[in-house]
C-alpha atoms as a PDB file:
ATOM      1  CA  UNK A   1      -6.326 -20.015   4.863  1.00  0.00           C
ATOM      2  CA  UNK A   2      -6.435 -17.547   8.316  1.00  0.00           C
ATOM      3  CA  UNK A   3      -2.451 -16.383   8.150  1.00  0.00           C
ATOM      4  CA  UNK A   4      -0.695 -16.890   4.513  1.00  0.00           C
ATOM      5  CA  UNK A   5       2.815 -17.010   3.750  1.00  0.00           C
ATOM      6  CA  UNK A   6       2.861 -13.502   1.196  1.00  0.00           C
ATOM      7  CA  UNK A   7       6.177 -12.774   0.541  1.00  0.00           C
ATOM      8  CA  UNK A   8       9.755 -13.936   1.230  1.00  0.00           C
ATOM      9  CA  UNK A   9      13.300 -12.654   1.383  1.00  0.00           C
ATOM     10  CA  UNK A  10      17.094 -13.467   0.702  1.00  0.00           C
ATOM     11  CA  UNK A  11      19.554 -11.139   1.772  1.00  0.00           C
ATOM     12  CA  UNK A  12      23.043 -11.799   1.931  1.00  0.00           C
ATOM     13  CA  UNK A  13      26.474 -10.431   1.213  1.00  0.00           C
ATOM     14  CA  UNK A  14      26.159 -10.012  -2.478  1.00  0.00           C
ATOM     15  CA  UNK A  15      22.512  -8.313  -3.730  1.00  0.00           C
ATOM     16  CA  UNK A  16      23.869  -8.775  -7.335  1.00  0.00           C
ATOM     17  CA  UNK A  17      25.241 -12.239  -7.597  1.00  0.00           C
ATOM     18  CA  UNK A  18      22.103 -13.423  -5.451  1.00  0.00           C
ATOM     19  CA  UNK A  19      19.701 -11.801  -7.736  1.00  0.00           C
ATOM     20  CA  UNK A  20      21.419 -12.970 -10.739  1.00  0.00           C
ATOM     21  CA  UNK A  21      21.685 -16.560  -9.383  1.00  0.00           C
ATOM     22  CA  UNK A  22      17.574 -16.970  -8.320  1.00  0.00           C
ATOM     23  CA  UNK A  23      17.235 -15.255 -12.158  1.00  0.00           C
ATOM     24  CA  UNK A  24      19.170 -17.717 -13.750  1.00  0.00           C
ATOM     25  CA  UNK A  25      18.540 -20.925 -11.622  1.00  0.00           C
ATOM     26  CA  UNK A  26      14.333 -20.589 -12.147  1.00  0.00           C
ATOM     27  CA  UNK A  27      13.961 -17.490 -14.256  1.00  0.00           C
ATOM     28  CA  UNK A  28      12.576 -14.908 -11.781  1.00  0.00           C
ATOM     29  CA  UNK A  29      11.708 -11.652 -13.076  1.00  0.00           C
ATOM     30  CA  UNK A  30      13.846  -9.062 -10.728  1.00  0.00           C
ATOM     31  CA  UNK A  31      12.526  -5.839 -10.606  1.00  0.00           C
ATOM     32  CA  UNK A  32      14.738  -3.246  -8.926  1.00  0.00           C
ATOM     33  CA  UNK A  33      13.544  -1.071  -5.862  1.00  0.00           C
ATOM     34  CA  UNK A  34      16.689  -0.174  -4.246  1.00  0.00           C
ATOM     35  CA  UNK A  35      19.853   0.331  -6.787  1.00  0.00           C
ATOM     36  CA  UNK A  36      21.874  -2.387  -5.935  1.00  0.00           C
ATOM     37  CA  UNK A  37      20.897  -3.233  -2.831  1.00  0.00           C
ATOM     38  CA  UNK A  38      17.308  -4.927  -2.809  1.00  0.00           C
ATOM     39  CA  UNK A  39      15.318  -6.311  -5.905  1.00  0.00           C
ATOM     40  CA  UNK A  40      11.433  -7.928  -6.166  1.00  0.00           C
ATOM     41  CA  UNK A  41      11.514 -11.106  -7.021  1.00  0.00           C
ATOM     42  CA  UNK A  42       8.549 -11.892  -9.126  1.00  0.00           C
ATOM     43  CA  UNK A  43       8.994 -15.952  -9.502  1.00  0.00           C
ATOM     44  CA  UNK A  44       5.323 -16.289 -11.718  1.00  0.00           C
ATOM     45  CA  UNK A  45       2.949 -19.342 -12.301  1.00  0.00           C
ATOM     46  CA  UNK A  46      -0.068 -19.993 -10.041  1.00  0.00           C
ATOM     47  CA  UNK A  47      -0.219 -19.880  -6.860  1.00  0.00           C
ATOM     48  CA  UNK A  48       3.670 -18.334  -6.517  1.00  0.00           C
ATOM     49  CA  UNK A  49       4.537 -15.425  -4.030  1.00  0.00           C
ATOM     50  CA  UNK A  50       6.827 -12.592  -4.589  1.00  0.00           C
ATOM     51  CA  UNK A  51       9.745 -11.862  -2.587  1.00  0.00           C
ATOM     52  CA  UNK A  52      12.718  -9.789  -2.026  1.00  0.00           C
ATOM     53  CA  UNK A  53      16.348 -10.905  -2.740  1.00  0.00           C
ATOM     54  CA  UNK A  54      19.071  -8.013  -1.933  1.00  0.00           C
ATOM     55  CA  UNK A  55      21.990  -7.222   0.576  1.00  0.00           C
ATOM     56  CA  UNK A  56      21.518  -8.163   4.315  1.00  0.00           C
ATOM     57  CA  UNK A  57      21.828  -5.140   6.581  1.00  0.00           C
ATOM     58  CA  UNK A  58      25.285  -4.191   7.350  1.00  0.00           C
ATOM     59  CA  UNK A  59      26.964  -6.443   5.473  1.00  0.00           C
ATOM     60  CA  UNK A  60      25.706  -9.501   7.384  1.00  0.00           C
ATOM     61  CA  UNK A  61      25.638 -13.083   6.264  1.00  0.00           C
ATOM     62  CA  UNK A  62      22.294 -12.688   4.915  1.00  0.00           C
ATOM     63  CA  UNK A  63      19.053 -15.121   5.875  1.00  0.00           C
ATOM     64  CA  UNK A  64      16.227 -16.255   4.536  1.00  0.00           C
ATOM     65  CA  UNK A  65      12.792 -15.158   5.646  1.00  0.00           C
ATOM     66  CA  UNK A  66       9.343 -15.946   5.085  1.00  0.00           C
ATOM     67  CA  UNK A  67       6.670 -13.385   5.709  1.00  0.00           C
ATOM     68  CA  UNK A  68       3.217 -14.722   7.232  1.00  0.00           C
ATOM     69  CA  UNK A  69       0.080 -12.247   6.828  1.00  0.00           C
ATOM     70  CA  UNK A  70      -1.893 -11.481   9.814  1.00  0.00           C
ATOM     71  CA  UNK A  71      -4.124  -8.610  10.549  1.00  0.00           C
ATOM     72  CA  UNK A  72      -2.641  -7.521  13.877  1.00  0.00           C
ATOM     73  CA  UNK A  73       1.276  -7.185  14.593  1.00  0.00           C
ATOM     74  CA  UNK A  74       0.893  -6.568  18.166  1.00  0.00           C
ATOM     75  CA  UNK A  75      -1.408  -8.877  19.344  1.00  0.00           C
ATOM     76  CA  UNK A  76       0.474 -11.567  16.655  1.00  0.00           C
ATOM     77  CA  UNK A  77       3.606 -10.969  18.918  1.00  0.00           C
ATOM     78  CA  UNK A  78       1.742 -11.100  22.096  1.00  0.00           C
ATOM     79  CA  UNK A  79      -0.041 -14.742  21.517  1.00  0.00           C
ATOM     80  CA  UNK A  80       3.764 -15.793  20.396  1.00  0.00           C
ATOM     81  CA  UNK A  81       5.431 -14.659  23.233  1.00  0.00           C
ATOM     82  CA  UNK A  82       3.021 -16.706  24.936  1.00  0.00           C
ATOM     83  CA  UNK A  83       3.699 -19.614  23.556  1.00  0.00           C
ATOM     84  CA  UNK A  84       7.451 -19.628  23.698  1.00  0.00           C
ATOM     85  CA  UNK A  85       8.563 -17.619  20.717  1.00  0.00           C
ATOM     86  CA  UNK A  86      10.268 -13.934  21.515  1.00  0.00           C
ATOM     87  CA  UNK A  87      10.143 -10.469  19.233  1.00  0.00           C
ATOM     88  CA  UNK A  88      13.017  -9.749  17.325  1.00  0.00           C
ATOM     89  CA  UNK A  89      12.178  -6.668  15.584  1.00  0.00           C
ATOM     90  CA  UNK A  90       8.466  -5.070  16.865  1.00  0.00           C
ATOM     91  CA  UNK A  91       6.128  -3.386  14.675  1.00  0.00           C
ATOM     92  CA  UNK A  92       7.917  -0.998  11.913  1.00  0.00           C
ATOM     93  CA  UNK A  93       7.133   0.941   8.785  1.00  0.00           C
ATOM     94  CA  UNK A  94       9.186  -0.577   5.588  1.00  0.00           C
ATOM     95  CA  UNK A  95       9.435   2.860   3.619  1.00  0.00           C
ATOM     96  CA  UNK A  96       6.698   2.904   0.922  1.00  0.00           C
ATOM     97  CA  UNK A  97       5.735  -0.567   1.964  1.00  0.00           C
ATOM     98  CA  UNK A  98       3.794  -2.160   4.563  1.00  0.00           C
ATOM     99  CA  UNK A  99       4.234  -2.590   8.270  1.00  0.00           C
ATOM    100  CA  UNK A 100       6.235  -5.500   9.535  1.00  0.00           C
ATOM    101  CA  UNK A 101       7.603  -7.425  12.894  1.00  0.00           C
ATOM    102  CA  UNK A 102       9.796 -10.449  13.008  1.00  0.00           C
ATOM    103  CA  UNK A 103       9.850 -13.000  15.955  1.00  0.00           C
ATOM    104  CA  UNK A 104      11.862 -16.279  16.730  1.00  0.00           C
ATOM    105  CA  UNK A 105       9.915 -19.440  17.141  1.00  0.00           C
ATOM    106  CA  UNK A 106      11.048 -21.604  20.558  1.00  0.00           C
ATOM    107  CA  UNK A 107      13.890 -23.140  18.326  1.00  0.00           C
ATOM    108  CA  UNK A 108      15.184 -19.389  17.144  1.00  0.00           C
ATOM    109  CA  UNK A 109      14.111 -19.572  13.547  1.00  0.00           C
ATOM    110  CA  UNK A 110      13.265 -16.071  12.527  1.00  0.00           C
ATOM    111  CA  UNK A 111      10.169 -15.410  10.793  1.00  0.00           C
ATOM    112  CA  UNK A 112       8.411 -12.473   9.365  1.00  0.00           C
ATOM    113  CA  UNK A 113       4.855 -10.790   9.816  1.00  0.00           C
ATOM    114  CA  UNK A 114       3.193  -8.343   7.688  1.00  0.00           C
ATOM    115  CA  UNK A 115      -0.118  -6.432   8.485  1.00  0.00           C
ATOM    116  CA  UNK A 116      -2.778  -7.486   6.041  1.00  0.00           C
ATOM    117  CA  UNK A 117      -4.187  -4.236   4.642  1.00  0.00           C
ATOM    118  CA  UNK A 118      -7.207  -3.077   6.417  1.00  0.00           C
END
């Protein structure tokens, strides 16, 4: 597969309750990297990503986001601006983590990139 789906997030008002409900509901292991804010959601069996469940910047509403892997955030953006889609967040450093961009697709659904590792 050229660009995999590699992570995925759910952020909303609440870090706790949604952490404890996506524990619960399909017994995720959560694995806390921000205290009480943002979690790693480690959901298991074959062929499962991880993903990140915590409090939307804020104070927001929250989404939910899925990451897609590609080895090139600029020219990613470009070739989607291109064909209709527009950058909502350009190329940034997550802290200890890896570099991401978000874009909307021509309908405005938000979706993640993260720079495959070199």
């Amino acid at each position: 597969m050229a660009n995999p789906v590699v992570h995925f997030e759910v952020v909303g008002k609440d870090a706790q309750a949604l952490q404890g409900f996506y524990e619960d509901a399909f017994e995720w292991q959560m694995e806390e990297a921000i205290p009480n804010y943002y979690a790693m959601a480690h959901p298991g069996g074959e062929g499962g990503i991880n993903g990140g469940i915590g409090a939307a910047m804020g104070g927001g509403a929250g989404h939910v986001t899925f990451y897609v892997e590609v080895p090139d955030l600029e020219a990613a953006l470009s070739k989607i601006e291109r064909l209709g889609g527009s950058t909502v967040m350009g190329p940034e450093e997550v802290p200890e983590g890896p570099s991401i961009a978000m874009f909307a697709d021509p309908e405005g659904h938000v979706v993640g990139l993260l720079k495959a590792d070199s």
